[in-house]
Protein backbone atom coordinates (compact mmCIF):
# COMPACT_ATOMS: atom_id res chain seq x y z
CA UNK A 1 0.00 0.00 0.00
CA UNK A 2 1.43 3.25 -1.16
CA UNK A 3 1.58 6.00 2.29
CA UNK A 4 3.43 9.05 0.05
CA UNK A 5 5.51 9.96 -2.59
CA UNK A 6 8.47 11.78 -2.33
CA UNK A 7 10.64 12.93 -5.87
CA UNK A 8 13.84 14.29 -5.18
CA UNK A 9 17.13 16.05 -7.19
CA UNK A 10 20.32 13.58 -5.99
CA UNK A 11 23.70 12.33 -7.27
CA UNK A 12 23.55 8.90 -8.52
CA UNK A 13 26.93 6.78 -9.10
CA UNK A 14 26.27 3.90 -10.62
CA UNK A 15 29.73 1.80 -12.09
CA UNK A 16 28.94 -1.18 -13.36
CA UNK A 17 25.29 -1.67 -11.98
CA UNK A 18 26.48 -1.38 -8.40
CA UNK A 19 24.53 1.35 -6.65
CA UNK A 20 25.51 3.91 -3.90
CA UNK A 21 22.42 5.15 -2.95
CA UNK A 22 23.10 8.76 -0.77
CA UNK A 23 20.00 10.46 -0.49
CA UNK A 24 20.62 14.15 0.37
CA UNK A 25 18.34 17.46 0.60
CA UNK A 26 14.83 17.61 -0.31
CA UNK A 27 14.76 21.09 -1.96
CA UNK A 28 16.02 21.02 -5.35
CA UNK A 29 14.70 19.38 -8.49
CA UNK A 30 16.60 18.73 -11.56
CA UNK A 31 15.20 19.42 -14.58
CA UNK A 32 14.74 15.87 -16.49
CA UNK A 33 12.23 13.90 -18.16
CA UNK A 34 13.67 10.87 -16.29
CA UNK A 35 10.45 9.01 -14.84
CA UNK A 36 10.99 7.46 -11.33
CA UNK A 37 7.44 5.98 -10.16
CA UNK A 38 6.74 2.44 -10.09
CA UNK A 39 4.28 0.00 -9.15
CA UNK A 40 4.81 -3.14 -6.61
CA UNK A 41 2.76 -6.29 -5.55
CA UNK A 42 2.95 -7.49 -2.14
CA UNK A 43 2.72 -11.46 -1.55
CA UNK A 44 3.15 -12.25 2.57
CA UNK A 45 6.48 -11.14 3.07
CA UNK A 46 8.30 -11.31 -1.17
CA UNK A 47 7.54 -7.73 -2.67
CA UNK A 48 7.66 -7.10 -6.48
CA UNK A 49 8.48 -4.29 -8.13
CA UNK A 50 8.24 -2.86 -12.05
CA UNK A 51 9.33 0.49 -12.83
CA UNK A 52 6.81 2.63 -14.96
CA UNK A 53 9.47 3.98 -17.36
CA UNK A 54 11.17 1.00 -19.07
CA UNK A 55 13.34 2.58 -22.08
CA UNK A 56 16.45 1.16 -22.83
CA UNK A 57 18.67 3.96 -21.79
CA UNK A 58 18.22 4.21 -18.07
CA UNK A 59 19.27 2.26 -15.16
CA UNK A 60 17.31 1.70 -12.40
CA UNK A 61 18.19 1.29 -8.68
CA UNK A 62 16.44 0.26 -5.68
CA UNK A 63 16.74 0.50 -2.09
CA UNK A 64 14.51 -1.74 -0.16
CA UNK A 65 14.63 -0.01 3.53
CA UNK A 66 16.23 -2.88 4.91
CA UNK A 67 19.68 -1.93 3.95
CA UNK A 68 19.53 -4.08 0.68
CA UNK A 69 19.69 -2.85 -2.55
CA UNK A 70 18.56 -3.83 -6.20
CA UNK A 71 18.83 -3.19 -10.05
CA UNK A 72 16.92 -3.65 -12.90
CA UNK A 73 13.50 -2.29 -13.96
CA UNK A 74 11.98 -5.09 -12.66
CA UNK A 75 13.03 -6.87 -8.91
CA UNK A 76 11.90 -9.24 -6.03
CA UNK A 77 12.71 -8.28 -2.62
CA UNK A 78 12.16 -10.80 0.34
CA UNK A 79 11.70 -9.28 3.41
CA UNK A 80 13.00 -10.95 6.98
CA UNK A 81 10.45 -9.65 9.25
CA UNK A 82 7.32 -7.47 9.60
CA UNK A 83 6.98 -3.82 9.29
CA UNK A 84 6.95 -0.75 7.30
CA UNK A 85 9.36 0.38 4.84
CA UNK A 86 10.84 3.09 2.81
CA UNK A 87 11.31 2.02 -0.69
CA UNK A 88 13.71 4.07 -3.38
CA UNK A 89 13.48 3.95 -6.78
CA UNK A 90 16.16 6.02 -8.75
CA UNK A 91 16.34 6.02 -12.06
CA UNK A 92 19.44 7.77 -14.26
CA UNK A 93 19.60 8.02 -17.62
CA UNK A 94 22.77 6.60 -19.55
CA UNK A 95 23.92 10.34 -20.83
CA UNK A 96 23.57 11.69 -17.29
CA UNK A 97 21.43 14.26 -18.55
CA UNK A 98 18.67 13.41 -16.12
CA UNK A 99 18.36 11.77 -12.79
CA UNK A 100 14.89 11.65 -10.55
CA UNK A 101 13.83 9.35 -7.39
CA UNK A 102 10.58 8.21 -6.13
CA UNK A 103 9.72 6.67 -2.87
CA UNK A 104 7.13 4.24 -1.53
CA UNK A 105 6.25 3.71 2.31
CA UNK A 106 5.08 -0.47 2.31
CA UNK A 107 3.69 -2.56 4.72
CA UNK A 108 5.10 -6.50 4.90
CA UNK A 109 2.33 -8.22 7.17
CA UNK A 110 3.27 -11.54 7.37
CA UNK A 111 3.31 -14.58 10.56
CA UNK A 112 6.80 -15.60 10.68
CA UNK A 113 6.91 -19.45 10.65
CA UNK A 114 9.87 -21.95 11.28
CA UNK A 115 10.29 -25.71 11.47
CA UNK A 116 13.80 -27.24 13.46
CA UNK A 117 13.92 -30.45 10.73
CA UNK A 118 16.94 -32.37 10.99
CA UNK A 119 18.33 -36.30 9.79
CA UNK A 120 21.14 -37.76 10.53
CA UNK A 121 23.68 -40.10 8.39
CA UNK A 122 25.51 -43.33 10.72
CA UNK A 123 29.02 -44.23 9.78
CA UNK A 124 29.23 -48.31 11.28
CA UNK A 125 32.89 -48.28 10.45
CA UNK A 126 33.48 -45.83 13.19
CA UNK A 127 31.28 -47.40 16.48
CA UNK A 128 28.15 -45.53 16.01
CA UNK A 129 29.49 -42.40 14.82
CA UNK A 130 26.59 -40.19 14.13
CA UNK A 131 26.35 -36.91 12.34
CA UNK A 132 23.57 -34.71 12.54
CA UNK A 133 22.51 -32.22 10.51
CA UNK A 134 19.97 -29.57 10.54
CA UNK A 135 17.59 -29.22 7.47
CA UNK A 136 15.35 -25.83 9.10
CA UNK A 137 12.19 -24.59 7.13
CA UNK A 138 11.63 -20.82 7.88
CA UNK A 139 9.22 -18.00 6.50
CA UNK A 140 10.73 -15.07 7.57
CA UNK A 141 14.18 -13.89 8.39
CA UNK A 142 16.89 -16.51 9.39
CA UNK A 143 18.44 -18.92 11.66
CA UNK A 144 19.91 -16.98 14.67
CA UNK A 145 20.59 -20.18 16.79
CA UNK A 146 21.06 -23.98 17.11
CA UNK A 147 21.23 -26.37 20.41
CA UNK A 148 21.22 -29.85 20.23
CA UNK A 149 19.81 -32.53 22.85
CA UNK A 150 21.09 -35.90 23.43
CA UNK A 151 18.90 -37.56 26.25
CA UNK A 152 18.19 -34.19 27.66
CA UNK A 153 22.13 -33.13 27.42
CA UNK A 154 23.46 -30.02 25.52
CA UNK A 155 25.50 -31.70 23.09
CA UNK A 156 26.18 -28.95 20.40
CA UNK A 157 24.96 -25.47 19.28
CA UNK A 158 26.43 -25.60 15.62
CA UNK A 159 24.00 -26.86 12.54
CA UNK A 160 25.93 -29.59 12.51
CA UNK A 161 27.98 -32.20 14.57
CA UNK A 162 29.40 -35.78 14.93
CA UNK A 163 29.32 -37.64 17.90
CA UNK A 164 29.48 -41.69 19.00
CA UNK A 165 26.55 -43.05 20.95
CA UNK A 166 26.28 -45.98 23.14
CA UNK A 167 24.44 -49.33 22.57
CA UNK A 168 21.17 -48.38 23.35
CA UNK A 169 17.98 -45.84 22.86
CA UNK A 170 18.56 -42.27 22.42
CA UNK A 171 16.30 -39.08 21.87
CA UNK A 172 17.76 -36.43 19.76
CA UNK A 173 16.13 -32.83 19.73
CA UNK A 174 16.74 -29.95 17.73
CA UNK A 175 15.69 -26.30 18.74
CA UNK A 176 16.27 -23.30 16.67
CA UNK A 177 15.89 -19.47 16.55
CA UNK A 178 15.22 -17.52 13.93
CA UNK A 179 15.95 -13.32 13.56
CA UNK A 180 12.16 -12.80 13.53
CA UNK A 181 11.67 -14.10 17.03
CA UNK A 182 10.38 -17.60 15.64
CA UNK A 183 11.43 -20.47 17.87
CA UNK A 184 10.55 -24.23 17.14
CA UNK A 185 11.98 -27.87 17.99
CA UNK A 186 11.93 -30.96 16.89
CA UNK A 187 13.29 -34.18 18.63
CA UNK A 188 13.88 -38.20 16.78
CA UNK A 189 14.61 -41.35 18.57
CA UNK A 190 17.60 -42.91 17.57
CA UNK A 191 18.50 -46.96 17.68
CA UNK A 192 22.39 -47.66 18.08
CA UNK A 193 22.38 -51.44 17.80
CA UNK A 194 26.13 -51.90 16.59
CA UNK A 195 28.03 -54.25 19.11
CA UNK A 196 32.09 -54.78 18.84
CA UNK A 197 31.54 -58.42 20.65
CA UNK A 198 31.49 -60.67 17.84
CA UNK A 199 31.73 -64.17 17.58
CA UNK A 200 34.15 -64.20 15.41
CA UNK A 201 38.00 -61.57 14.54
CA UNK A 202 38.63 -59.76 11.71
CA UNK A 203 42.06 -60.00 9.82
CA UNK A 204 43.41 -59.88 6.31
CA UNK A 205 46.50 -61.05 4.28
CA UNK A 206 48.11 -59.22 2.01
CA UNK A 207 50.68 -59.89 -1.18
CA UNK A 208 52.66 -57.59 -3.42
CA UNK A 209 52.53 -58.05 -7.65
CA UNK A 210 55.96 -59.82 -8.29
CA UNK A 211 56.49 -57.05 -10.89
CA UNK A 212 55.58 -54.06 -8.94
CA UNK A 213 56.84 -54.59 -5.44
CA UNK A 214 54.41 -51.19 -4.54
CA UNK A 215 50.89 -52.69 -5.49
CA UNK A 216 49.35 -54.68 -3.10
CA UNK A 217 46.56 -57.06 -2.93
CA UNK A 218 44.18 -57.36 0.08
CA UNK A 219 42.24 -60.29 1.33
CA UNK A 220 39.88 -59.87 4.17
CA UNK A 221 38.45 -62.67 7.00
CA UNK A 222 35.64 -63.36 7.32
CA UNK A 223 34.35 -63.56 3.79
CA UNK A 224 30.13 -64.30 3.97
CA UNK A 225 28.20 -62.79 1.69
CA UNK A 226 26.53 -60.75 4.58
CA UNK A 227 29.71 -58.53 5.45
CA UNK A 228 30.83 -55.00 4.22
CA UNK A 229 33.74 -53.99 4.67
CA UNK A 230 36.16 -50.72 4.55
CA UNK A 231 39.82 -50.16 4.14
CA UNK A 232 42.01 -47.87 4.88
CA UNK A 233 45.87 -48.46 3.29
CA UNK A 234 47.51 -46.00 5.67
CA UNK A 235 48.66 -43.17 3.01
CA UNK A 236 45.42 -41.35 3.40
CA UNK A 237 43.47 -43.55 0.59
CA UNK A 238 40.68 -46.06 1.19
CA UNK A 239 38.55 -48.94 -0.46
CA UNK A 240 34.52 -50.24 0.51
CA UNK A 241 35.62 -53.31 -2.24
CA UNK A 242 36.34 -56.40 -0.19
CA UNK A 243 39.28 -57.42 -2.08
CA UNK A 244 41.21 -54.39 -3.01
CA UNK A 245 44.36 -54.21 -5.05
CA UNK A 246 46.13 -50.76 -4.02
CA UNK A 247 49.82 -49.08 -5.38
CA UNK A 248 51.59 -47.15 -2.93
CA UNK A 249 53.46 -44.26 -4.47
CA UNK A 250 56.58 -45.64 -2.44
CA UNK A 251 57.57 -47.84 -0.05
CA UNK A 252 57.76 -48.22 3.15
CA UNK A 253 55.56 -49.12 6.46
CA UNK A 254 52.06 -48.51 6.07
CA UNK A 255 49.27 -48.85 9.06
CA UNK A 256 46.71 -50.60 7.00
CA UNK A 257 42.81 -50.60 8.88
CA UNK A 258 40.06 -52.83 8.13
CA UNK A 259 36.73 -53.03 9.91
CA UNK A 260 34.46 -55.58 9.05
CA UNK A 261 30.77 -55.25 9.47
CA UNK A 262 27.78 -57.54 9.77
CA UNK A 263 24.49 -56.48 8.60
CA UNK A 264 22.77 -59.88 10.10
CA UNK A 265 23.75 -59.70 13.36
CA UNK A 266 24.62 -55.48 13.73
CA UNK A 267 28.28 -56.56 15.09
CA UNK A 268 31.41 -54.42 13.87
CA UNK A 269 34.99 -55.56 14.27
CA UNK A 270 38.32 -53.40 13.47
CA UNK A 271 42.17 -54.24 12.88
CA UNK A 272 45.13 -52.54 12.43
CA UNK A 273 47.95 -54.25 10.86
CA UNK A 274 51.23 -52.98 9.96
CA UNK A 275 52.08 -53.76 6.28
CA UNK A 276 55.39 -53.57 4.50
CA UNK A 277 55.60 -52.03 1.25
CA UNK A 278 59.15 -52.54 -0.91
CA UNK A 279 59.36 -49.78 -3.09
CA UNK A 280 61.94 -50.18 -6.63
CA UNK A 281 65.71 -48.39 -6.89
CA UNK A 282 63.67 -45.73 -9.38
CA UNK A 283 61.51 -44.17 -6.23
CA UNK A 284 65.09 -43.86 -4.19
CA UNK A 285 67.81 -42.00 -5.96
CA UNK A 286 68.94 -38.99 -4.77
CA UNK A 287 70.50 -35.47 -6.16
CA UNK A 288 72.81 -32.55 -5.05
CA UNK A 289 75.68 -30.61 -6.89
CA UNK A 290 78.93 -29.27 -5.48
CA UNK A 291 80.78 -26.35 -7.44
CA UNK A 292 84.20 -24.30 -7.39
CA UNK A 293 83.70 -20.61 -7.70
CA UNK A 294 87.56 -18.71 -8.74
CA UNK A 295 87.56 -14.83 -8.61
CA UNK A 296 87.08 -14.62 -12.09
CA UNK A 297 83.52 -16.31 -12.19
CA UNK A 298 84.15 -19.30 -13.44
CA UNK A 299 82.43 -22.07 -11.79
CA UNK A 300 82.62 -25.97 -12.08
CA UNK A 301 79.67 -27.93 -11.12
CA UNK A 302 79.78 -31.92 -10.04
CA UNK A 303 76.74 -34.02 -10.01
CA UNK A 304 76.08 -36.19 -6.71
CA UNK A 305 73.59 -39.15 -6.58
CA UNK A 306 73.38 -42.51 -5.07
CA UNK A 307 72.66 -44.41 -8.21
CA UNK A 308 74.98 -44.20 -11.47
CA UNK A 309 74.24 -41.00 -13.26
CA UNK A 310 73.36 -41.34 -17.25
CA UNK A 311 72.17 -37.85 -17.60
CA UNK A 312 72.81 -34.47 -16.69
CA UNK A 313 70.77 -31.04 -17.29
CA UNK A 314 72.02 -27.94 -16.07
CA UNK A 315 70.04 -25.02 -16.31
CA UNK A 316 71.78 -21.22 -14.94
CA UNK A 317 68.96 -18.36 -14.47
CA UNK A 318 69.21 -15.26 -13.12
CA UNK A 319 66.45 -13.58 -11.28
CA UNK A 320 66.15 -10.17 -12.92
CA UNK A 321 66.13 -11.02 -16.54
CA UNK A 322 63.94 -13.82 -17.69
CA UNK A 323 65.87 -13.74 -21.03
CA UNK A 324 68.89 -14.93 -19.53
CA UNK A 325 68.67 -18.71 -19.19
CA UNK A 326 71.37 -21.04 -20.22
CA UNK A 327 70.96 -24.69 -20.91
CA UNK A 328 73.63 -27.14 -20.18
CA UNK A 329 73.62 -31.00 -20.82
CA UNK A 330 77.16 -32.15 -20.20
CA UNK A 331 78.46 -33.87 -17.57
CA UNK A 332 79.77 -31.77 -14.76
CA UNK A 333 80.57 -28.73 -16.46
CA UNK A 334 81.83 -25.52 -16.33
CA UNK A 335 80.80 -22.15 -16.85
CA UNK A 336 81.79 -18.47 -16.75
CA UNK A 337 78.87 -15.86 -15.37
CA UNK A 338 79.58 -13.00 -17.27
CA UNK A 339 77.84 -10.46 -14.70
CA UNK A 340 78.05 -10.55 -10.80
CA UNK A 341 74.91 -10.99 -9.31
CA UNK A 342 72.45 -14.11 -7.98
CA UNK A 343 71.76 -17.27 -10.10
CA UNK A 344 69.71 -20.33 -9.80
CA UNK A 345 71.55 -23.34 -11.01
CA UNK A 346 69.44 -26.66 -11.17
CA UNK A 347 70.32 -30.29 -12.12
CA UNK A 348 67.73 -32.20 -13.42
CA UNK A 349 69.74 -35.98 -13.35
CA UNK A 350 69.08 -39.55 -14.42
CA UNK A 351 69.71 -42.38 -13.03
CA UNK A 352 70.53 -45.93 -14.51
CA UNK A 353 67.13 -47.50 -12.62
CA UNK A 354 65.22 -44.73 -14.64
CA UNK A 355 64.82 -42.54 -11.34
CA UNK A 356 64.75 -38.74 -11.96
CA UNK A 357 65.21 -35.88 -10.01
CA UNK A 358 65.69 -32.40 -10.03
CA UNK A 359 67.89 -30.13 -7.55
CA UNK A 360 68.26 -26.29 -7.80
CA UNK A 361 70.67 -24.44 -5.46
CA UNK A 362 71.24 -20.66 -5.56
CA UNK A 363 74.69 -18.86 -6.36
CA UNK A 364 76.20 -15.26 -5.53
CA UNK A 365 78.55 -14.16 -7.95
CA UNK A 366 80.27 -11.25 -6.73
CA UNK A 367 83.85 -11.09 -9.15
CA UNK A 368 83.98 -11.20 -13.11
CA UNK A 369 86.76 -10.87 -15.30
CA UNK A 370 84.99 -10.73 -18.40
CA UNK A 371 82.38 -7.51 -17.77
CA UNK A 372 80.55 -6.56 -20.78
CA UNK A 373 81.75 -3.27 -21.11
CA UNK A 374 78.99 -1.23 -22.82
CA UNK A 375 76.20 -2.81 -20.35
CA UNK A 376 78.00 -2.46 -17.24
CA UNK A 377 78.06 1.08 -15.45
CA UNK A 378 79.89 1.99 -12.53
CA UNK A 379 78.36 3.22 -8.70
CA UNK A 380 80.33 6.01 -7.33
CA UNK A 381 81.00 6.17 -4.22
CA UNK A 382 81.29 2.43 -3.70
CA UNK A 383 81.19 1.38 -1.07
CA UNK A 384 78.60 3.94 -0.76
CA UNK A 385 77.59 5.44 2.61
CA UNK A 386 73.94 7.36 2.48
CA UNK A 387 73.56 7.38 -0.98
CA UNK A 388 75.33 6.24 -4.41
CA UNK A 389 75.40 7.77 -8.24
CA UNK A 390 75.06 6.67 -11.66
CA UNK A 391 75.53 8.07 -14.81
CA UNK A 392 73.87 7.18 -18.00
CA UNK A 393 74.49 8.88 -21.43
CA UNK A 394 71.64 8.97 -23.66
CA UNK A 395 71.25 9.88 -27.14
CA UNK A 396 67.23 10.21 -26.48
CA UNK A 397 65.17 11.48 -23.86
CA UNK A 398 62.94 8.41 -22.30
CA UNK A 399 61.70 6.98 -19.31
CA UNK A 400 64.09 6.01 -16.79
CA UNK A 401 63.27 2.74 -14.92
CA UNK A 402 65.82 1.62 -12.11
CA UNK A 403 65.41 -1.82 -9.76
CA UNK A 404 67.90 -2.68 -6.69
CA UNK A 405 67.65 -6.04 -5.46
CA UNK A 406 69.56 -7.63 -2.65
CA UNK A 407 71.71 -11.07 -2.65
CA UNK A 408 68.40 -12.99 -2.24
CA UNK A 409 66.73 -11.65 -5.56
CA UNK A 410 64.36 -9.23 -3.74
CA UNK A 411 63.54 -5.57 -4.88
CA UNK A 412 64.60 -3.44 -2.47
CA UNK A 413 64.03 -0.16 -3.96
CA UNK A 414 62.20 1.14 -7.69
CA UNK A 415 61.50 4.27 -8.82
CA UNK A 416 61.07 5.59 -12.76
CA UNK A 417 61.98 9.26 -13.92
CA UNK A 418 62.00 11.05 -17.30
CA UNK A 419 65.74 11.21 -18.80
CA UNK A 420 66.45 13.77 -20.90
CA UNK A 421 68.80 13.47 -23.86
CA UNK A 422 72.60 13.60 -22.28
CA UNK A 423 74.11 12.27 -19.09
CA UNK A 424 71.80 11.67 -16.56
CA UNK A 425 72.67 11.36 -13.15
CA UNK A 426 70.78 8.69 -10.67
CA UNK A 427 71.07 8.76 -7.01
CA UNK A 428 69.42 6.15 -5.18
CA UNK A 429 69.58 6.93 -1.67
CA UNK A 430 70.84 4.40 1.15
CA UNK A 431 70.13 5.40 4.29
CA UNK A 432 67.21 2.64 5.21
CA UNK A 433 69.70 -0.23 2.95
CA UNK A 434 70.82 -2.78 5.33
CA UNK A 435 74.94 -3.28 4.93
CA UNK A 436 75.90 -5.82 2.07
CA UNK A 437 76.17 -5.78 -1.41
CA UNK A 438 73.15 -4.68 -4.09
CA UNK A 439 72.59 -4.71 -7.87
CA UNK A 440 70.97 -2.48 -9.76
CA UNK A 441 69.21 -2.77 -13.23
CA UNK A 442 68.61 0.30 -15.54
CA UNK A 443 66.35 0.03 -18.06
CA UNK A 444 64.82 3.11 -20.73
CA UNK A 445 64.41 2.64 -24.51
CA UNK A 446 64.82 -0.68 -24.55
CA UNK A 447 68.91 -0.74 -23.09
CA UNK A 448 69.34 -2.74 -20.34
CA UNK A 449 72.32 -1.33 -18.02
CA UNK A 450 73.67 -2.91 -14.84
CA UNK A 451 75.58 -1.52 -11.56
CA UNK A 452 77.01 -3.28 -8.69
CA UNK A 453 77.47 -1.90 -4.86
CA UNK A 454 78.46 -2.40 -1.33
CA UNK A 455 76.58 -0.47 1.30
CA UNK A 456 78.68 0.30 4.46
């Protein structure tokens, strides 16, 4: 039912759909031929709404007086709980030429209603394990609390929860809350009839595949027709099949679980067995590299494993130019860095049982004896106290874009300036560096220039 209408001047932002609704003064009035009003059926509490004006160029938000909000030219609003409220429409047209609001006072009259339904799921592998869930039915606002009953004992206040019960009869209630003050319960007898005194043990064997040492087959006692049975192979896989064939991904010692269940007589039995698992010389090879820096950067790498080596891949990266990558696939080799700063070396090896593995290791090159001459630029002072220059001569004017990382390949400091056409002179300040050494890389125009320093 309509109380008033109210059209107002306002400010509308509107990016992407997403309204921010700020309703300000009353006492202007653009001048527009935007058309606000709008119509709206009321079913208990679900409110529909159509705005009068539907051409294509406007957009249409809503604010429902419940601190929602809505798009479109035509919306559904569900209200939570009783009451009267203030309805916006605002409507902007896609030029911004006009903008105009209407509002509608409504009245939701509705009974709020609620029903605490629940069920439950048993897990008889686990000794009457029981988990509860609750499935609530609600007209009107939402579930504000749960408590659970077991034989007249708080047992949880969560919409869910897993808990064992004893041989025996058990009443189960649910009570819930809802925001509009609706309150209902619901309670179920529940039957836990599962024993663990059987008249007769579970156990299994087990037997590894002559030509895969890892993949093992299960057998399971007793066998009748009337069991089920579940499996659990220790490396956080499982199996309901009564014989199961598993592969471990390696060997080793693996607590294997099996619980047997009867569905004739409700009895449940468990073991625990401890099963050994021989893995194959591919899943245990190993590899590392040692190396022998000189002052002059070169560097000879040797490849360690614990199985014969029949292939070597050596792969040198540096961590501020993803160009630079060098490939290497000779034995132990030997290499000259031609720049002093951090590199990733990794070995990716083979062994003669077919095992592979990959180890990476990172190296600081701080000495070179074969600089490349026009890419290198000197830091001055160096060591540098509170700050350090560099100069770079260019025969354009572009943008300037300089990086300092530390030994461990992190940026430390970035900034970009305009160069003019000349020398250019870069200070980078120091006075929050930590002491050590630091590389910088200047880039503008496409050149790439480097620069090495020590911070006292």
């Amino acid at each position: 039912m309509a109380v008033y209408v109210i059209k107002e001047s306002m400010k509308l932002f509107l990016p992407g759909f997403l309204f921010l609704l700020v309703i300000t003064g009353f006492s202007e009035r653009l001048q527009s031929q935007c058309n606000s009003s709008f119509s709206f059926t009321i079913n208990q509490n679900a409110v529909s709404f159509s705005a009068t004006d539907s051409a294509s160029n406007l957009s249409h938000g809503w604010r429902f007086g419940d601190g929602a909000l809505g798009y479109g030219i035509h919306t559904t609003h569900i209200y939570s709980s009783p009451g009267s409220y203030t309805v916006w429409h605002i409507v902007s047209d896609s030029l911004n030429t006009c903008r105009d609001s209407t509002a509608h006072l409504i009245t939701i009259n509705f009974t709020a209603s609620c029903n605490a339904n629940f069920y439950y799921r048993i897990d008889t592998f686990q000794y009457n394990y029981y988990t509860f869930i609750a499935n609530p039915t609600i007209n009107g606002g939402s579930v504000q609390s749960y408590s659970w009953k077991i034989d007249g004992v708080q047992a949880s206040t969560s919409y869910m929860f897993i808990t064992s019960l004893t041989p025996g009869t058990h009443q189960v209630c649910l009570e819930i809350t809802t925001t509009a003050a609706c309150t209902a319960s619901s309670c179920q007898t529940v039957i836990a009839n599962i024993t663990g005194n059987c008249g007769w043990q579970a156990s299994f064997t087990y037997s590894a595949n002559p030509g895969n040492p890892k993949q093992i087959s299960f057998s399971p006692s007793p066998g009748q027709s009337t069991m089920r049975y579940q499996w659990r192979f220790g490396d956080g896989y499982g199996s309901t099949v009564k014989n199961p064939v598993h592969t471990y991904a390696a060997g080793g010692n693996y607590n294997v679980r099996l619980a047997v269940y009867d569905s004739i007589s409700r009895c449940l039995d468990t073991l625990w067995k401890t099963v050994q698992v021989y893995g194959v010389p591919a899943d245990s090879c190993t590899a590392s590299f040692t190396y022998a820096l000189n002052a002059q950067g070169q560097a000879t790498f040797t490849a360690l494993s614990n199985q014969t080596i029949t292939s070597q891949l050596w792969t040198i990266k540096t961590f501020w130019d993803s160009v630079y990558t060098v490939t290497l696939n000779s034995f132990n080799p030997t290499y000259t860095f031609t720049d002093t700063t951090y590199y990733q070396v990794c070995l990716k090896l083979t062994t003669n049982t077919g095992c592979i593995r990959t180890y990476c290791e990172g190296i600081t090159v701080t000495s070179v004896s074969r600089m490349n001459a026009g890419n290198r630029v000197p830091s001055y002072p160096n060591p540098a106290g509170n700050y350090t220059r560099i100069n770079i001569a260019m025969e354009n004017a572009a943008t300037i874009s300089i990086a300092v990382y530390n030994l461990s390949g992190n940026i430390v400091y970035s900034t970009v300036r305009q160069g003019t056409t000349g020398d250019n002179l870069l200070i980078i300040p120091l006075d929050k560096f930590q002491k050590g050494q630091y590389f910088v890389d200047i880039q503008y125009n496409g050149n790439k220039k480097r620069s090495v320093f020590i911070k006292l």
